[in-house]
Structure formats: structure tokens, C-alpha cells
PDB file of N, CA and C in Angstrom:
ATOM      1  N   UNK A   1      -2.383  51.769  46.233  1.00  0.00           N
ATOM      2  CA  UNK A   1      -1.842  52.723  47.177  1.00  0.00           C
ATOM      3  C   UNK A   1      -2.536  52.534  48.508  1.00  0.00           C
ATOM      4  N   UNK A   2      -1.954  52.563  49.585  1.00  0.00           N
ATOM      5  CA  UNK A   2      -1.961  52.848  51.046  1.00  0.00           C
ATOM      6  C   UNK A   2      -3.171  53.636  51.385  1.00  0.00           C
ATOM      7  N   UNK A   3      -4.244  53.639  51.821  1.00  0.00           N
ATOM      8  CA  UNK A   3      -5.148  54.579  52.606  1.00  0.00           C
ATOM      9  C   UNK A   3      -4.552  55.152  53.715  1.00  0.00           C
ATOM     10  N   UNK A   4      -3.749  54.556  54.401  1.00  0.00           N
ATOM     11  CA  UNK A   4      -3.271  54.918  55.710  1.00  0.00           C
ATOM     12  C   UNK A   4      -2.642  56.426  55.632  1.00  0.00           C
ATOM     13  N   UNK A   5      -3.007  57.443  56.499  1.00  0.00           N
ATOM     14  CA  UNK A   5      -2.590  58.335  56.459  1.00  0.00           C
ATOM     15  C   UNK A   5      -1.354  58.505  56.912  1.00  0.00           C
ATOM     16  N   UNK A   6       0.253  59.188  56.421  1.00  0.00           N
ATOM     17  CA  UNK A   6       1.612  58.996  56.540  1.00  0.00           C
ATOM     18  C   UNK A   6       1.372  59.541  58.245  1.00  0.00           C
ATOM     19  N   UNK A   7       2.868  59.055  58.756  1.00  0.00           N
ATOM     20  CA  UNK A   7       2.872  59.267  59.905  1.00  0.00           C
ATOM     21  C   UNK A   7       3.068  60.629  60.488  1.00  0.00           C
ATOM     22  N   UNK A   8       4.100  61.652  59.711  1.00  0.00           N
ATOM     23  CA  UNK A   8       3.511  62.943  59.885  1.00  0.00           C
ATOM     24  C   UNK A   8       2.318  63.707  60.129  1.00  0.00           C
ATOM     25  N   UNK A   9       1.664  63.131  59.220  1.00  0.00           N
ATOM     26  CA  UNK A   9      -0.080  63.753  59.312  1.00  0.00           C
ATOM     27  C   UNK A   9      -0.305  64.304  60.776  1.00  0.00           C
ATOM     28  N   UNK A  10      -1.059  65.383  60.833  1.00  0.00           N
ATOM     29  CA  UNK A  10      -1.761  65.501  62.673  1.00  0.00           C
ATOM     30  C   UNK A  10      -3.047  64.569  62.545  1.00  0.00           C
ATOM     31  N   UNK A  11      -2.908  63.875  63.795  1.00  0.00           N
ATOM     32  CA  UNK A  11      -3.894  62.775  63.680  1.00  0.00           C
ATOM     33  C   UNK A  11      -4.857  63.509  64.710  1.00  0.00           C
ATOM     34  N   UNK A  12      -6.116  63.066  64.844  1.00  0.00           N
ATOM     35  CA  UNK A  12      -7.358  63.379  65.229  1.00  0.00           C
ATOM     36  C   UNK A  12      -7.252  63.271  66.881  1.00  0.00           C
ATOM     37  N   UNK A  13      -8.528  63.961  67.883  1.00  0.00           N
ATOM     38  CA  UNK A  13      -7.734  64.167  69.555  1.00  0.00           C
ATOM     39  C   UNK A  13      -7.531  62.858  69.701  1.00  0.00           C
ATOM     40  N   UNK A  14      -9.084  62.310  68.849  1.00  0.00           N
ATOM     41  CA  UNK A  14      -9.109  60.756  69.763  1.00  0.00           C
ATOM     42  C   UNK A  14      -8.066  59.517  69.927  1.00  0.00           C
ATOM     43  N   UNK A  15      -6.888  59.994  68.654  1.00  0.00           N
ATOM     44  CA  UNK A  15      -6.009  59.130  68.695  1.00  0.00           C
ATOM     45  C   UNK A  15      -4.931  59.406  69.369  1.00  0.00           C
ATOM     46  N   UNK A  16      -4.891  61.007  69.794  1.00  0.00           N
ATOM     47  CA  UNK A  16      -3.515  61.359  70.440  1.00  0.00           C
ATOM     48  C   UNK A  16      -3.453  60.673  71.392  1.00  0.00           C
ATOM     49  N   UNK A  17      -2.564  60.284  72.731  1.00  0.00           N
ATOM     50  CA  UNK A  17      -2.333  59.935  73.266  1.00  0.00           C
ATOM     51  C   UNK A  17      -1.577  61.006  74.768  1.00  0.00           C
ATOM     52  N   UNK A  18      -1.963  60.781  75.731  1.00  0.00           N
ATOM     53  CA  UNK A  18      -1.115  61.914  76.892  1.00  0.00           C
ATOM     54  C   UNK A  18       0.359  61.474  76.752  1.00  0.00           C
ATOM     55  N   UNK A  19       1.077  62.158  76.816  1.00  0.00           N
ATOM     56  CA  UNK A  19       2.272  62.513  77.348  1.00  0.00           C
ATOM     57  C   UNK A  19       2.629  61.739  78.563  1.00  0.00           C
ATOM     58  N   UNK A  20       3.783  60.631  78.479  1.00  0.00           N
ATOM     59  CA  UNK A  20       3.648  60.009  80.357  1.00  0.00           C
ATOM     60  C   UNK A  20       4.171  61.720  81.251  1.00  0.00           C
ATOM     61  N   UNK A  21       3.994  60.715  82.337  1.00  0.00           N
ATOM     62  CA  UNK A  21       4.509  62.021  83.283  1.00  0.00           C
ATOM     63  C   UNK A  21       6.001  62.861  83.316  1.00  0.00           C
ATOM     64  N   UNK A  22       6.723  61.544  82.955  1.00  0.00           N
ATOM     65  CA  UNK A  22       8.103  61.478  83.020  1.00  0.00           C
ATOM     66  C   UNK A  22       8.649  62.830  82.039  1.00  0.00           C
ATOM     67  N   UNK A  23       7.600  62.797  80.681  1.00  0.00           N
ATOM     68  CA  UNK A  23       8.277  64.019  79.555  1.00  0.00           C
ATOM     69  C   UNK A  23       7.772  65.435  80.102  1.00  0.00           C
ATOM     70  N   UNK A  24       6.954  65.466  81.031  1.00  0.00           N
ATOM     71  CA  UNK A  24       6.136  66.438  81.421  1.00  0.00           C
ATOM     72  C   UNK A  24       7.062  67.050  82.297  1.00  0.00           C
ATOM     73  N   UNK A  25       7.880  66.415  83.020  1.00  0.00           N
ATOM     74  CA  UNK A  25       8.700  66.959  84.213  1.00  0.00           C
ATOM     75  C   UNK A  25       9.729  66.763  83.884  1.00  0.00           C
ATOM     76  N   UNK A  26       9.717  66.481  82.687  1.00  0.00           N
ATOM     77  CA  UNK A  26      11.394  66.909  82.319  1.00  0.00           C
ATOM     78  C   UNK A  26      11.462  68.262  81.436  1.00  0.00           C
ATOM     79  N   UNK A  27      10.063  68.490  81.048  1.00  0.00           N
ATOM     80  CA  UNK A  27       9.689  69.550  80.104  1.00  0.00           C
ATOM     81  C   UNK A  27       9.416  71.209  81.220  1.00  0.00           C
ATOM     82  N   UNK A  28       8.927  70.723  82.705  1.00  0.00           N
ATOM     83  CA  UNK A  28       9.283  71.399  83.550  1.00  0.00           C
ATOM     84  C   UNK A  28      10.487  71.930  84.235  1.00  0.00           C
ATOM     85  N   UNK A  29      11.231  70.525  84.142  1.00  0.00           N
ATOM     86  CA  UNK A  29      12.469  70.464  84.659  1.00  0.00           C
ATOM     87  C   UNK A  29      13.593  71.918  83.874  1.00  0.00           C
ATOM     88  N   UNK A  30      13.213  72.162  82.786  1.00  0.00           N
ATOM     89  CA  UNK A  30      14.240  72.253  81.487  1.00  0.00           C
ATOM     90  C   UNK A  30      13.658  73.990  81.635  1.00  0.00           C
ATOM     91  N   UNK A  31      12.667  74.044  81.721  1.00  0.00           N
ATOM     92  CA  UNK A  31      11.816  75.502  81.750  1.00  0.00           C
ATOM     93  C   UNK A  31      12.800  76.528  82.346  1.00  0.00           C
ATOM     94  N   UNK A  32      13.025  76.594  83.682  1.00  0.00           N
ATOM     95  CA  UNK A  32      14.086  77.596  84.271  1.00  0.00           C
ATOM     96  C   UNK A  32      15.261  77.755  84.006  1.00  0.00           C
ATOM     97  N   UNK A  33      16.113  76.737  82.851  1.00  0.00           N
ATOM     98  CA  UNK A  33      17.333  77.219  83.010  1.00  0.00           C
ATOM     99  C   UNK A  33      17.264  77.520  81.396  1.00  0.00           C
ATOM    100  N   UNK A  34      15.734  77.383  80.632  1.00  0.00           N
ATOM    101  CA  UNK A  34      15.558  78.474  79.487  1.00  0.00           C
ATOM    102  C   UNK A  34      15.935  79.569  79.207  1.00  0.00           C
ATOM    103  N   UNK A  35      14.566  80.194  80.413  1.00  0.00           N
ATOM    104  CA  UNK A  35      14.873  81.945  80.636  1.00  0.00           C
ATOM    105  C   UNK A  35      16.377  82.187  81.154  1.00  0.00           C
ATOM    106  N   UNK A  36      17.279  81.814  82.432  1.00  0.00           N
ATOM    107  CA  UNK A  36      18.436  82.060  82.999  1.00  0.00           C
ATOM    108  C   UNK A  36      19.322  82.646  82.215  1.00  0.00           C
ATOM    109  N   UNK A  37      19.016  81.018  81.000  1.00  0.00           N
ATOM    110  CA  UNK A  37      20.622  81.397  79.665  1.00  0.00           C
ATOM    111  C   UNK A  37      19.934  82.506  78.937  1.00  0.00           C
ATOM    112  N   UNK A  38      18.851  82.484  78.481  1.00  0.00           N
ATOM    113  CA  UNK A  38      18.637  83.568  77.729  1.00  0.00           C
ATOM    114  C   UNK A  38      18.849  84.998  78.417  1.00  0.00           C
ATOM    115  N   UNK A  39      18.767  85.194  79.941  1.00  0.00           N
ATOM    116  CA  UNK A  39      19.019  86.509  80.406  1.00  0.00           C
ATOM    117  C   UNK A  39      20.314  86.758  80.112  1.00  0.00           C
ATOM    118  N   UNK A  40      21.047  85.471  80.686  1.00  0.00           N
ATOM    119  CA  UNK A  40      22.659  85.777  80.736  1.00  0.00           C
ATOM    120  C   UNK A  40      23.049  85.566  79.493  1.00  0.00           C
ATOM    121  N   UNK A  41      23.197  85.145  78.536  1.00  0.00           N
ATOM    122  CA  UNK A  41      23.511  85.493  77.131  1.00  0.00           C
ATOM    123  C   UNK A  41      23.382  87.386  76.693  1.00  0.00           C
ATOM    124  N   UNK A  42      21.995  87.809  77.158  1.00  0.00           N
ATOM    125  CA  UNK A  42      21.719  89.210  76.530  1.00  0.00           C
ATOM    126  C   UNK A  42      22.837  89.991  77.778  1.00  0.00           C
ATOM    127  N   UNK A  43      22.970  89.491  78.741  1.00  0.00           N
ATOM    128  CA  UNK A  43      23.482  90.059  79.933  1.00  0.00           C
ATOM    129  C   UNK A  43      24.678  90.117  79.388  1.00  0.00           C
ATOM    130  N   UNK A  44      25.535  88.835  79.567  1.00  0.00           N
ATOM    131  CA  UNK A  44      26.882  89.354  79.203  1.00  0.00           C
ATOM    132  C   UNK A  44      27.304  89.359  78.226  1.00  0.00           C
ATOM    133  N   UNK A  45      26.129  89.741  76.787  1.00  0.00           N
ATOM    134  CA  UNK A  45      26.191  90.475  75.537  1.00  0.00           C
ATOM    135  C   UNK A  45      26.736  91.810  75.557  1.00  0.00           C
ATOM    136  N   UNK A  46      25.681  92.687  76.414  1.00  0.00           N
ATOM    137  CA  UNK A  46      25.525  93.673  77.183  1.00  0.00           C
ATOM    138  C   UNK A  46      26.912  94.205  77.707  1.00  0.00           C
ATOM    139  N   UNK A  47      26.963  93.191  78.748  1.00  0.00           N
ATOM    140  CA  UNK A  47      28.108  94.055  79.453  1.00  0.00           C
ATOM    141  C   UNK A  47      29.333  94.027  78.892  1.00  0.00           C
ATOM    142  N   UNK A  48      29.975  93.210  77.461  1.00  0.00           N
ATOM    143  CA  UNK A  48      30.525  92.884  77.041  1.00  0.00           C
ATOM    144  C   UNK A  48      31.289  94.608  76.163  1.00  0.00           C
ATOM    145  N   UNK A  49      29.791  94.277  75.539  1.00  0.00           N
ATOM    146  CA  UNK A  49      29.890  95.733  74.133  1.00  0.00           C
ATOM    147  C   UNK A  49      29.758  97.021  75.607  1.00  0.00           C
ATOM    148  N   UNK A  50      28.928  97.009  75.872  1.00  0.00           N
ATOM    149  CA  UNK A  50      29.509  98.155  76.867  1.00  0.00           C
ATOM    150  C   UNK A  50      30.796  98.277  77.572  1.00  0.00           C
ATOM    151  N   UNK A  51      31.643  97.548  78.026  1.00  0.00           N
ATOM    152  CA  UNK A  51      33.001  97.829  78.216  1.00  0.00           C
ATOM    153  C   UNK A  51      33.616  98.668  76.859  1.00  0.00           C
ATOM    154  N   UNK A  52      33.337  97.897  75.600  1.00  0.00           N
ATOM    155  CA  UNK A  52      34.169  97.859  74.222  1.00  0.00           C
ATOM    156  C   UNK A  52      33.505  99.489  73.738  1.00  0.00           C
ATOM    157  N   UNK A  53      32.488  99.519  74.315  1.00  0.00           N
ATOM    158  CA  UNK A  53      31.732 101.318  73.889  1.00  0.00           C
ATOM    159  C   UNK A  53      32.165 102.251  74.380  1.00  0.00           C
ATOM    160  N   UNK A  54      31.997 101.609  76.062  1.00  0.00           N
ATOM    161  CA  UNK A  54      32.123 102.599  77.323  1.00  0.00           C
ATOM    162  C   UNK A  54      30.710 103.775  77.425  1.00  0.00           C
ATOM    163  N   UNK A  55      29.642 102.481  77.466  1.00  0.00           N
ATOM    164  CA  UNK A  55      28.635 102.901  77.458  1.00  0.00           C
ATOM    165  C   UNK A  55      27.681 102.466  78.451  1.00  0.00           C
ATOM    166  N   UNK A  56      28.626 101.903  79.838  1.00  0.00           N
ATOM    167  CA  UNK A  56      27.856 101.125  81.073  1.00  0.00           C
ATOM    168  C   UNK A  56      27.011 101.959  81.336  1.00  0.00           C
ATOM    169  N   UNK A  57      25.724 101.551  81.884  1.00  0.00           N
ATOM    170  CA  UNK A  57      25.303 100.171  81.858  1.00  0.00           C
ATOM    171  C   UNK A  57      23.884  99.968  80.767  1.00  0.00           C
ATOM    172  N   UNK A  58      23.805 100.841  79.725  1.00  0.00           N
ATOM    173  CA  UNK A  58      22.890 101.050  78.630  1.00  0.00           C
ATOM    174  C   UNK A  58      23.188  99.791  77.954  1.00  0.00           C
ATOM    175  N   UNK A  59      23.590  99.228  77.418  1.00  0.00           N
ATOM    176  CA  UNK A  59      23.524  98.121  76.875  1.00  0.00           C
ATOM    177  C   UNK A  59      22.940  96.817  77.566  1.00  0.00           C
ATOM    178  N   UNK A  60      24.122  96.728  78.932  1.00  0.00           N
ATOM    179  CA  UNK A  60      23.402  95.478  79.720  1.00  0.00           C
ATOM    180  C   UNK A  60      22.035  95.398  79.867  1.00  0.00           C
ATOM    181  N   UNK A  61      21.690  97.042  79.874  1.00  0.00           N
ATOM    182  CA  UNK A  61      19.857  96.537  80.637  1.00  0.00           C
ATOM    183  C   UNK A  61      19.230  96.576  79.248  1.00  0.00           C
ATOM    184  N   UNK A  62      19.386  96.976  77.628  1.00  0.00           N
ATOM    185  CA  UNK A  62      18.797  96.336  77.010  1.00  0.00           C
ATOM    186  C   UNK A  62      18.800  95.142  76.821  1.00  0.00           C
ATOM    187  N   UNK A  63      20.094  94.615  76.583  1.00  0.00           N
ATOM    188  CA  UNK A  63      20.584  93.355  75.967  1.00  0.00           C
ATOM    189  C   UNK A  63      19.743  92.285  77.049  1.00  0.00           C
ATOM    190  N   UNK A  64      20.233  92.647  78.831  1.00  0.00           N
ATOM    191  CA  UNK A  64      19.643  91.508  79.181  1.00  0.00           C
ATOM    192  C   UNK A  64      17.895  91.392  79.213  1.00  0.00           C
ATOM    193  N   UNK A  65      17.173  92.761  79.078  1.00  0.00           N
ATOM    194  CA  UNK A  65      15.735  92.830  78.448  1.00  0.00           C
ATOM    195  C   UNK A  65      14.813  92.028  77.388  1.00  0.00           C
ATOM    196  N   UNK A  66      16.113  91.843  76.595  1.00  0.00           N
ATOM    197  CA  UNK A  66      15.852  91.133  75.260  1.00  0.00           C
ATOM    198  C   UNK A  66      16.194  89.919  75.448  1.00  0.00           C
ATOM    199  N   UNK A  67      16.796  89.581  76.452  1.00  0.00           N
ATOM    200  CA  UNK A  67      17.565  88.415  76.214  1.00  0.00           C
ATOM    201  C   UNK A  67      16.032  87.406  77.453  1.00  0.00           C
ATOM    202  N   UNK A  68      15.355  88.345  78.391  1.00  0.00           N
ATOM    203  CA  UNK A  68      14.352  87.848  79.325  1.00  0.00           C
ATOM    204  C   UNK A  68      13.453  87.569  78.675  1.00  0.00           C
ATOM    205  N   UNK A  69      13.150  88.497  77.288  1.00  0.00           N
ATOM    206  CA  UNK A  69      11.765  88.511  76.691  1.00  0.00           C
ATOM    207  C   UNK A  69      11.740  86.960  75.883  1.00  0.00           C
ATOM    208  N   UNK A  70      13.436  87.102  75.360  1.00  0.00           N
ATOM    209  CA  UNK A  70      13.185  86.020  74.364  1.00  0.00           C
ATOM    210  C   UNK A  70      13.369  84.598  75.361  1.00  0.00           C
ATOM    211  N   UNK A  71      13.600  84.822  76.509  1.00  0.00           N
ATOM    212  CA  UNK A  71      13.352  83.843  77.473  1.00  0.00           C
ATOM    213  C   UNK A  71      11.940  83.534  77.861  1.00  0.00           C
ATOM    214  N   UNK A  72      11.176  84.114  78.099  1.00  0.00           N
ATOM    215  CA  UNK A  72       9.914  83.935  77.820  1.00  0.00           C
ATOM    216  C   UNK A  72       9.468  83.424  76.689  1.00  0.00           C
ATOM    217  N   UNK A  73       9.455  84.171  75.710  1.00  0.00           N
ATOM    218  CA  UNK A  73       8.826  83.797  74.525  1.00  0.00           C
ATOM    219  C   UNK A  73       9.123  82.028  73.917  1.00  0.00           C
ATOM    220  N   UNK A  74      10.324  81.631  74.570  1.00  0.00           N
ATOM    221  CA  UNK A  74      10.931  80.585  74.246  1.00  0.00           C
ATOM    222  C   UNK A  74       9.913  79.231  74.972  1.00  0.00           C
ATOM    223  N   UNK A  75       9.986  79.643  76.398  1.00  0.00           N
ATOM    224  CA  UNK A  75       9.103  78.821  77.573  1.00  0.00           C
ATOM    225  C   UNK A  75       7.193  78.950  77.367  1.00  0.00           C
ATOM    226  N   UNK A  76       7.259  79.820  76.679  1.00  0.00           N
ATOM    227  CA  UNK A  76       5.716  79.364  76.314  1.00  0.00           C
ATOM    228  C   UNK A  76       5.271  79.278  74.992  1.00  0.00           C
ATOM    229  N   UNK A  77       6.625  78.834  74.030  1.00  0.00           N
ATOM    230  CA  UNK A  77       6.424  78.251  72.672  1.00  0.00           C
ATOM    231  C   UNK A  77       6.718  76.304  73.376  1.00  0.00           C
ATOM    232  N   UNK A  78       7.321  76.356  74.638  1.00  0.00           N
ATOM    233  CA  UNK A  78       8.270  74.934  74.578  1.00  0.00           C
ATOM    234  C   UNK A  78       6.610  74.310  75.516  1.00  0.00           C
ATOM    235  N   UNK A  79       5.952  75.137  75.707  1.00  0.00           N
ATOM    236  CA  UNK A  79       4.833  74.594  76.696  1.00  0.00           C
ATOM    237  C   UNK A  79       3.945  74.017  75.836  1.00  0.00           C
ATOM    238  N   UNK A  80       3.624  72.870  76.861  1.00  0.00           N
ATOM    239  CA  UNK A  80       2.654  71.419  75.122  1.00  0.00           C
ATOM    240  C   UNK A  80       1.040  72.480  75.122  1.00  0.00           C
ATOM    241  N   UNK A  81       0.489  72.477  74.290  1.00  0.00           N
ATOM    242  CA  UNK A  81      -0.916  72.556  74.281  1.00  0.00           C
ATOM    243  C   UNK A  81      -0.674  74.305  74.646  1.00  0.00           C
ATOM    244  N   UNK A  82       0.428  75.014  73.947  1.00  0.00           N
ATOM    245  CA  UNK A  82       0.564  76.272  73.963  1.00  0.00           C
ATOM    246  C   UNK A  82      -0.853  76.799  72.757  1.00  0.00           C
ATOM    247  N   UNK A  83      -0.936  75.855  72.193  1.00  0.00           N
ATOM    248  CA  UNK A  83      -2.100  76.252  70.985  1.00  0.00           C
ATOM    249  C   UNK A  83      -1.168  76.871  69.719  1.00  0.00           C
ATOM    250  N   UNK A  84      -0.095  77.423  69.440  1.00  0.00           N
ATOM    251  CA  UNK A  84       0.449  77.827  68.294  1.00  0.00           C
ATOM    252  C   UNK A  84       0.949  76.236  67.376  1.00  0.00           C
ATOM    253  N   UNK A  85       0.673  75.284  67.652  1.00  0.00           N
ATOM    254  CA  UNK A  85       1.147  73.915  67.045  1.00  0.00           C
ATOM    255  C   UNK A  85       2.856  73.649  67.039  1.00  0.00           C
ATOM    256  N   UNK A  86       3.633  74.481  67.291  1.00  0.00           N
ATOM    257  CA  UNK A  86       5.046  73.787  67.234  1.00  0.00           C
ATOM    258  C   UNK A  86       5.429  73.493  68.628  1.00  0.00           C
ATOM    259  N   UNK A  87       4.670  72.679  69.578  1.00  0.00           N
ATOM    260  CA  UNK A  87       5.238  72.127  70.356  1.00  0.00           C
ATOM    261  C   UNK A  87       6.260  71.147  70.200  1.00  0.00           C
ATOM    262  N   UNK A  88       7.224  70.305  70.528  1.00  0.00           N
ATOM    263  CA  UNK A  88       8.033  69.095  70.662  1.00  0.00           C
ATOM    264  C   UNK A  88       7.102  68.479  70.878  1.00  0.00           C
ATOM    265  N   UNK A  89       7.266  67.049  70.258  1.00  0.00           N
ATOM    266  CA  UNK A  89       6.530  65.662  70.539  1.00  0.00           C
ATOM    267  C   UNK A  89       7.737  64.855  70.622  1.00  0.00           C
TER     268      UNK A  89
END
């Protein structure tokens, strides 16, 4: 059998390697129109069921609330070296 540890494995700092620049600024690039869709998704969730309720504008400002938070929460899970380990490689 193989000593080599499978390629999944997390390998040690010294072997990681940086990121070129190129994934870095595309990983920037991609950041703002994260949060946007996620506002406007909860947004015109929101304003959607509130027409269908007739409950303007209580819904929109939760929905798009939820929809900012999970826009956030999204952009600093997608950020490398966030420390929670499920970054993209």
C-alpha cells in the first residue's frame, strides 16, 4: 500500500501553496453581486407575498433583511482564510 497521503487529505501550511492573483480578484470580483442577489431575491420575495397578503410593506423589509443577512453570511463564508474551513479551492 501507498504511504502517500490521498489527495483530499488537508495537507500541512508548508505545502499549501498562495492562490495566484488572478482567483483572488475574481473571488473579489464575484463578492458584490453576492449580497445584491441575495437582497433582491428576499426583496422581491417580499414584495411579491405582500401584494398576494396586502400586507405592504411588512414583508419586503423582512424578507429583504434576511435576504442582506444571508448576503453577508454568504461573502464571509466565500472569503479564503475565513478560518471556518469550507472555503473554495
Amino acid at each position: 500500500m501507498d504511504d502517500k497521503p490521498p489527495d483530499t487529505e488537508l495537507q500541512t501550511p508548508e505545502k499549501r501553496q498562495l492562490k495566484p492573483a488572478s482567483q483572488l480578484f475574481a473571488v473579489a470580483m464575484e463578492l458584490p453581486f453576492v449580497l445584491v442577489s441575495a437582497v433582491a431575491v428576499g426583496g422581491l420575495a417580499g414584495y411579491f407575498l405582500d401584494r398576494w397578503f396586502h400586507t405592504k410593506p411588512f414583508l419586503l423589509v423582512i424578507l429583504g433583511g434576511l435576504g442582506f443577512f444571508a448576503g453577508v453570511r454568504e461573502i464571509v463564508r466565500r472569503l479564503p482564510g475565513s478560518g471556518d474551513g469550507s472555503a473554495k479551492s
